[in-house]
C-alpha atoms as a PDB file:
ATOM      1  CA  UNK A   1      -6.596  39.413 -16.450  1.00  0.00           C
ATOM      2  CA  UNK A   2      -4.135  40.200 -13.872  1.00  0.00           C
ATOM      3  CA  UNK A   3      -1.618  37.137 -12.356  1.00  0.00           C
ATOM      4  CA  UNK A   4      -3.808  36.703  -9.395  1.00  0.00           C
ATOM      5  CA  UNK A   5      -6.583  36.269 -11.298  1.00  0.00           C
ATOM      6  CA  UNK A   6      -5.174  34.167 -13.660  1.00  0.00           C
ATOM      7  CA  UNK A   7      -3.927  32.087 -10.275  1.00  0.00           C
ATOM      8  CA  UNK A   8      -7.283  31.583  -9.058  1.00  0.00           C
ATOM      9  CA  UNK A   9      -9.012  30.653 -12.586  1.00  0.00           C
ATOM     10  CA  UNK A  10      -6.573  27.958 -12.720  1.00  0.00           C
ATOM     11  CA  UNK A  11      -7.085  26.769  -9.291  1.00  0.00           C
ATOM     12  CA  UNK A  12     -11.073  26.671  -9.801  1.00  0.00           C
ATOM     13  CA  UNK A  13     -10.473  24.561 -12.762  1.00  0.00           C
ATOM     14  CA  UNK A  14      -8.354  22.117 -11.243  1.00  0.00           C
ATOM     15  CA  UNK A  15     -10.476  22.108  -8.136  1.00  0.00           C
ATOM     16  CA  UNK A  16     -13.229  21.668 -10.726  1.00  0.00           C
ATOM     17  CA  UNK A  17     -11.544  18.742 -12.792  1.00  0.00           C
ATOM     18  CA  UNK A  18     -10.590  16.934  -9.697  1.00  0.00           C
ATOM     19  CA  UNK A  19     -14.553  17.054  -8.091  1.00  0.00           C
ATOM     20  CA  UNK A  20     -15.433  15.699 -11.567  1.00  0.00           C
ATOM     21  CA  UNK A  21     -12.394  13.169 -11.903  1.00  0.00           C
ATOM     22  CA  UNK A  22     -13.532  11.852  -8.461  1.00  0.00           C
ATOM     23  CA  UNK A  23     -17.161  11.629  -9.464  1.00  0.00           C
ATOM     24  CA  UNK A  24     -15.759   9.520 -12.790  1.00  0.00           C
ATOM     25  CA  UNK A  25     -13.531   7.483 -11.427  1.00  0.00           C
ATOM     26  CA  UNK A  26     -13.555   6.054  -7.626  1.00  0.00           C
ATOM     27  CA  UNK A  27     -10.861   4.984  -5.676  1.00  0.00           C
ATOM     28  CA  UNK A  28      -9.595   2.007  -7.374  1.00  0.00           C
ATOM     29  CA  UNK A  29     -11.190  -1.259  -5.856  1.00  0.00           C
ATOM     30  CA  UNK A  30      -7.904  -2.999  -5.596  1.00  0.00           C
ATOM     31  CA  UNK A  31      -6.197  -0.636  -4.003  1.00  0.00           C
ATOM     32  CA  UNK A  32      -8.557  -0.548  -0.892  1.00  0.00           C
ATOM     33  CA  UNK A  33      -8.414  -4.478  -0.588  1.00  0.00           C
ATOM     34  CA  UNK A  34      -4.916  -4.749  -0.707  1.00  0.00           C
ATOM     35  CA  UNK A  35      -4.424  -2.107   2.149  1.00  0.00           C
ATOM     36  CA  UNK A  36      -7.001  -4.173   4.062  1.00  0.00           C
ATOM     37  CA  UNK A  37      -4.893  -7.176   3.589  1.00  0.00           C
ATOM     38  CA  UNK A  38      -2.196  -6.014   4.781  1.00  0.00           C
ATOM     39  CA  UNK A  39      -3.887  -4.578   7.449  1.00  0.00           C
ATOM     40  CA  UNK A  40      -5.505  -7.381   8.340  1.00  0.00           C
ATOM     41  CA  UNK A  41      -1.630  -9.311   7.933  1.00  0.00           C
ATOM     42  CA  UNK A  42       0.019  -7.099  10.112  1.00  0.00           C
ATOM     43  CA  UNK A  43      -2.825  -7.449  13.157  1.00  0.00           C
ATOM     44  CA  UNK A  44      -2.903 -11.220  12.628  1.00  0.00           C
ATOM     45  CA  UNK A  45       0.982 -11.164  13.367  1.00  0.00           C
ATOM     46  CA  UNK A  46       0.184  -8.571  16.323  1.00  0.00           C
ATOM     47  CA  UNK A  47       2.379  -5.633  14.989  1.00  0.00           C
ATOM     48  CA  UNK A  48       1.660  -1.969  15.301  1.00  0.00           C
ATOM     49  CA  UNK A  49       1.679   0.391  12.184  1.00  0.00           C
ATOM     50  CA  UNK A  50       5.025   1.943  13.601  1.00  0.00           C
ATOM     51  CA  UNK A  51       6.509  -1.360  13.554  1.00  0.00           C
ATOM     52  CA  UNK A  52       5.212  -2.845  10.573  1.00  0.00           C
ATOM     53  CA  UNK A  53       6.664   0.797   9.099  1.00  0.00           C
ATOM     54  CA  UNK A  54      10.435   0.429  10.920  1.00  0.00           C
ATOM     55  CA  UNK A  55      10.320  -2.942   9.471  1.00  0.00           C
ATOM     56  CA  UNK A  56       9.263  -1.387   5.649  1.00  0.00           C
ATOM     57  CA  UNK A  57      11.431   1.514   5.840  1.00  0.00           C
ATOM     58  CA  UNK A  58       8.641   3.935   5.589  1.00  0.00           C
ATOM     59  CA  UNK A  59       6.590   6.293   7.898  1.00  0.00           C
ATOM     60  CA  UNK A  60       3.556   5.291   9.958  1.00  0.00           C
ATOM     61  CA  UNK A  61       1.599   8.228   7.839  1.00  0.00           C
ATOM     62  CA  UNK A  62       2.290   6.376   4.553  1.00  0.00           C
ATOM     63  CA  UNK A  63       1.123   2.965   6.550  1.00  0.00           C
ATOM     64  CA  UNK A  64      -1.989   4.122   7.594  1.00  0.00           C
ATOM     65  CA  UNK A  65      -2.296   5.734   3.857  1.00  0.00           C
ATOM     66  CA  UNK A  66      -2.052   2.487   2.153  1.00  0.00           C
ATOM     67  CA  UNK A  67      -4.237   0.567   4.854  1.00  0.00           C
ATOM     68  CA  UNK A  68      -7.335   2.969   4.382  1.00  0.00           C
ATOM     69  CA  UNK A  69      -6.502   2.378   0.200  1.00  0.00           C
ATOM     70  CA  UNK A  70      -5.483   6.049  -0.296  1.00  0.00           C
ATOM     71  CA  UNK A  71      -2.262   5.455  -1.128  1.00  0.00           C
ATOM     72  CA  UNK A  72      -0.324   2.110  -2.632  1.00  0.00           C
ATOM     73  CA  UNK A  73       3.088   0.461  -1.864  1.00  0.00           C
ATOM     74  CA  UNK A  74       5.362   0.546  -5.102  1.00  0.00           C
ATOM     75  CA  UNK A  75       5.909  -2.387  -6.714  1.00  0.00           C
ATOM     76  CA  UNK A  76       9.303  -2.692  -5.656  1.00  0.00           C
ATOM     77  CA  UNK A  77       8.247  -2.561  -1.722  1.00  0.00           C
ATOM     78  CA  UNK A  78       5.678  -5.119  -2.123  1.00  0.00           C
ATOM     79  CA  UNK A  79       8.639  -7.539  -1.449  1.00  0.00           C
ATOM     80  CA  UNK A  80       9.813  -6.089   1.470  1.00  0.00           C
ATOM     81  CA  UNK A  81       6.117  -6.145   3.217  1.00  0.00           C
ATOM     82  CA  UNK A  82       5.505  -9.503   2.154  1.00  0.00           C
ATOM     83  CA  UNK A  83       9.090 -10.386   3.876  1.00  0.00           C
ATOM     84  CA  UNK A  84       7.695  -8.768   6.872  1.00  0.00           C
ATOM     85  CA  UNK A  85       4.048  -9.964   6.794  1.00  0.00           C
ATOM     86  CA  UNK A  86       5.329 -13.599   6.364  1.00  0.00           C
ATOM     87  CA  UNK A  87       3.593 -14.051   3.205  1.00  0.00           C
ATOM     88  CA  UNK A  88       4.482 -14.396  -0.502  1.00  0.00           C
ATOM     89  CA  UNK A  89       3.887 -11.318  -2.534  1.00  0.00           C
ATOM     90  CA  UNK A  90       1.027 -13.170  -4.224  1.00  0.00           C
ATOM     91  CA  UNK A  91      -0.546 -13.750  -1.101  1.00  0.00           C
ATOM     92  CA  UNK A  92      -0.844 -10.199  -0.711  1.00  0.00           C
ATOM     93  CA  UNK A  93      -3.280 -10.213  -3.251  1.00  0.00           C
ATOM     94  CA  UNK A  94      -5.004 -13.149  -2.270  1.00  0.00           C
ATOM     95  CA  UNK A  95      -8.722 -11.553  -0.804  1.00  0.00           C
ATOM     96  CA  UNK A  96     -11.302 -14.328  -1.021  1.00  0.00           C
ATOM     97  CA  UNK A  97     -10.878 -15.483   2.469  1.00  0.00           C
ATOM     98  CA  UNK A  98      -7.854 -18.122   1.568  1.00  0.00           C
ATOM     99  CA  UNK A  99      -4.871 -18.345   4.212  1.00  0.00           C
ATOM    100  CA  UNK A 100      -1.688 -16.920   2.893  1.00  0.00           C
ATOM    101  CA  UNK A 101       0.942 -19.068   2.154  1.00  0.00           C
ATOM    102  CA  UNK A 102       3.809 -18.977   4.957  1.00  0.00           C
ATOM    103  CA  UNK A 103       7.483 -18.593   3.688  1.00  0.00           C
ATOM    104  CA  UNK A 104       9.544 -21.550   4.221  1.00  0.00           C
ATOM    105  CA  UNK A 105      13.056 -20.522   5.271  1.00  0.00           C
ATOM    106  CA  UNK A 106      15.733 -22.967   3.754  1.00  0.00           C
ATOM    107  CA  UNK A 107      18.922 -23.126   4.629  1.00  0.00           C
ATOM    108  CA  UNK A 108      21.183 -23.373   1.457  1.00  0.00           C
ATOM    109  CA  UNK A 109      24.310 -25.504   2.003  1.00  0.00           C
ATOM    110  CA  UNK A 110      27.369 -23.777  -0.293  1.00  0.00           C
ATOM    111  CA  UNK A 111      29.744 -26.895  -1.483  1.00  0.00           C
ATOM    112  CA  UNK A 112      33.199 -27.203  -0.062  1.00  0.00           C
ATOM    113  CA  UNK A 113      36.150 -27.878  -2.646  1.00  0.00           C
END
């Protein structure tokens, strides 16, 4: 078998596995409902996906990625688009209709020696 044969066996297969992978296993539930939450977040507060990206640090590909529940934040963003959604991070998980709990912003007084 000769290396460009080789190259397409291997790509068949893979195509192959992947068809079947997708047939076994769907796009993970919670994945699509938390990128509809935070779509639906990020209209309620009237921001476009470029902003809502700026403010992430991110690209508005990756936003509209994670909104259609193709993609996912990382765990260690989900703080920074709860920060900019005005939400707690539980709250982005929160589906069943409920209204997200709004930060409260505190002021911390430092004592004075």
């Amino acid at each position: 078998m000769t290396k460009s044969q080789k190259d397409q066996w291997e790509f068949r297969s893979l195509a192959s596995l992947t068809r079947t992978f997708k047939a076994w296993y769907p796009k993970p539930m919670l994945q699509e409902r938390l990128g509809q939450r935070i779509a639906g977040l990020r209209k309620d507060l009237q921001l476009t996906q470029a902003q809502l990206a700026k403010a992430v640090g991110c690209t508005v590909d990756f936003i509209s990625l994670v909104e259609r529940g193709i993609n996912a934040p990382s765990v260690a963003r989900l703080e920074d688009y709860a920060k900019v959604l005005e939400v707690e991070v539980v709250d982005l998980f929160t589906f069943a209709g409920r209204k997200p709990t709004h930060i409260k912003r505190r002021h911390v007084h430092t004592r004075t020696k």
